[in-house]
C-alpha atoms as a PDB file:
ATOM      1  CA  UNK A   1      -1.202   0.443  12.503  1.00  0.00           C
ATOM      2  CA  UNK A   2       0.553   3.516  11.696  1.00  0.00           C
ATOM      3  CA  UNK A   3       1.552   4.254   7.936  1.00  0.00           C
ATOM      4  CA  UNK A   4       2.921   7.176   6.064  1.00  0.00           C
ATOM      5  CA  UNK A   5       0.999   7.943   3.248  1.00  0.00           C
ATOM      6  CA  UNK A   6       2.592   8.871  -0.514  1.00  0.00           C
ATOM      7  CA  UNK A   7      -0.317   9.364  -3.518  1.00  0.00           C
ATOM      8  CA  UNK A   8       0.864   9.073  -6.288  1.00  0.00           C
ATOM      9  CA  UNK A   9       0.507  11.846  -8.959  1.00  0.00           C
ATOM     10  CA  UNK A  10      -1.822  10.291 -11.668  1.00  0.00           C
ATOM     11  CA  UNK A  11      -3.725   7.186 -12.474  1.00  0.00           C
ATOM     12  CA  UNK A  12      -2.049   4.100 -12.932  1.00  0.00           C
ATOM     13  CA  UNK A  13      -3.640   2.055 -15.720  1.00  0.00           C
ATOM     14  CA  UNK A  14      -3.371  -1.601 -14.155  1.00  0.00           C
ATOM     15  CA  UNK A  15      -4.747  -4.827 -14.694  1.00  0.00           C
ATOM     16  CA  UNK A  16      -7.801  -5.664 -12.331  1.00  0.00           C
ATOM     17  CA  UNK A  17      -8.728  -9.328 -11.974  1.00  0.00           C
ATOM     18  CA  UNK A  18     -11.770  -8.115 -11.105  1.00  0.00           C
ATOM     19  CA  UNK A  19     -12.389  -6.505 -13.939  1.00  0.00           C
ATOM     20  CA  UNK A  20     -10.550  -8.430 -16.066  1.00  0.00           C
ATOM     21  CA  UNK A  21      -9.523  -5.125 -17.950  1.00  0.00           C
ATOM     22  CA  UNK A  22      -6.616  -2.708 -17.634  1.00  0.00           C
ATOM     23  CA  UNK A  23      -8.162   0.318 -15.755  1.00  0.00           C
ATOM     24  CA  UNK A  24      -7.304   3.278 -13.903  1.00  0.00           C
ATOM     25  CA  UNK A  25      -5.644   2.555 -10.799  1.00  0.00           C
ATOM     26  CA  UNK A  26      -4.498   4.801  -7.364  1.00  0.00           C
ATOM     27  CA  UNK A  27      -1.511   3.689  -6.211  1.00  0.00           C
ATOM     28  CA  UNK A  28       0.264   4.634  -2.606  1.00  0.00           C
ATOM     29  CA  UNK A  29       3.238   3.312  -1.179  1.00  0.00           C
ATOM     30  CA  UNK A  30       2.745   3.161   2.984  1.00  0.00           C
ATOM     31  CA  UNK A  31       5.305   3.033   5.553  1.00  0.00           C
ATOM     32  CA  UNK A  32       3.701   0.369   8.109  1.00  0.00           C
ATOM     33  CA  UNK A  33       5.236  -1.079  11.192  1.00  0.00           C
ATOM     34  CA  UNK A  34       6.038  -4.806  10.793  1.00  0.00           C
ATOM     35  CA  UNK A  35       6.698  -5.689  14.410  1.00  0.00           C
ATOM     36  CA  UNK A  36       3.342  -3.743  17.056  1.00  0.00           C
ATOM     37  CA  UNK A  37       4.713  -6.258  19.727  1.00  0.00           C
ATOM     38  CA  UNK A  38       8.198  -4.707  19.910  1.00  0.00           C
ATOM     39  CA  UNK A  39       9.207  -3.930  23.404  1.00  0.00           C
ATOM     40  CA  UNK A  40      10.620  -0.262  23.286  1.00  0.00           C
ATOM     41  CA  UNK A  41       9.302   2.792  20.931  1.00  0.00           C
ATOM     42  CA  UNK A  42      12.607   3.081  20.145  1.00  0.00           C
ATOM     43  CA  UNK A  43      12.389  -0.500  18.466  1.00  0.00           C
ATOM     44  CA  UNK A  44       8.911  -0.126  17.093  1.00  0.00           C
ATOM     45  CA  UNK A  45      10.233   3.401  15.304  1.00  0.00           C
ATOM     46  CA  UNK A  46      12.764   1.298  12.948  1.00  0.00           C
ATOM     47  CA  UNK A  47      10.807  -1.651  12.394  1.00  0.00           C
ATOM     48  CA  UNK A  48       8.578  -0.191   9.646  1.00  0.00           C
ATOM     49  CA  UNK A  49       8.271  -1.940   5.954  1.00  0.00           C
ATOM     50  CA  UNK A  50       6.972   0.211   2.937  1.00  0.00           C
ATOM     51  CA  UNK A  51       3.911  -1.995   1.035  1.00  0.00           C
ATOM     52  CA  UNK A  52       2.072  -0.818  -1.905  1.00  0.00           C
ATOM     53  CA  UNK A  53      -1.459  -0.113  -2.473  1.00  0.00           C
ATOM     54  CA  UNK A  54      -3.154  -0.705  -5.447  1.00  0.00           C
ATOM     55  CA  UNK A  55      -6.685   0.475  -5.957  1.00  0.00           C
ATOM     56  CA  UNK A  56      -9.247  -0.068  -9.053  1.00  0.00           C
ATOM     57  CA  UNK A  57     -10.976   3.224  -9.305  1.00  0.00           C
ATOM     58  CA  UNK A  58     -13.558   1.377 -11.577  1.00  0.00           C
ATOM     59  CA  UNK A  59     -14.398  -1.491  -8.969  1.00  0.00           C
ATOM     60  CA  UNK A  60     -12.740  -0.298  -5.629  1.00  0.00           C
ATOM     61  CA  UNK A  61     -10.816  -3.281  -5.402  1.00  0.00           C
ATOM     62  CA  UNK A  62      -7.648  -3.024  -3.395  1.00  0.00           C
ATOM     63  CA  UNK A  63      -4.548  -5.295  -3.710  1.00  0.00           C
ATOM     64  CA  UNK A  64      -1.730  -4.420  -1.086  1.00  0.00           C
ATOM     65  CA  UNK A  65       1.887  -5.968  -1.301  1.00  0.00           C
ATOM     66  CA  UNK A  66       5.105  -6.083   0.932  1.00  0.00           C
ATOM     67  CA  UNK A  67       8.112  -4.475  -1.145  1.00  0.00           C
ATOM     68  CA  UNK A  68      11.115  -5.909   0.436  1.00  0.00           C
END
């Protein structure tokens, strides 16, 4: 899968359900291609959807989500 990656600046305080607390989080937002099984590159190169990336520096868990 290819993605374009954005970090973002500083921490994100979040809830974790893991952790059941609000702790630091890194967030990205990627640029990922929705359809791999589209027949031309010219297709695959404007079939991308951004999703966000959420992860718990305190636990390493990740939650990812489509933003549409």
């Amino acid at each position: 899968m290819s993605t374009r990656r954005e970090p973002h600046v500083d921490a994100r305080r979040e809830y974790c359900t893991a952790c059941g607390d609000h702790t630091p989080h890194e967030v990205t937002i990627e640029q990922a291609n929705r359809h791999t099984d589209a027949t031309s590159e010219e297709n695959r190169k404007y079939a991308k959807v951004p999703r966000r990336r959420s992860e718990c520096k305190r636990c390493g868990t990740v939650d990812e989500e489509t933003l549409v």
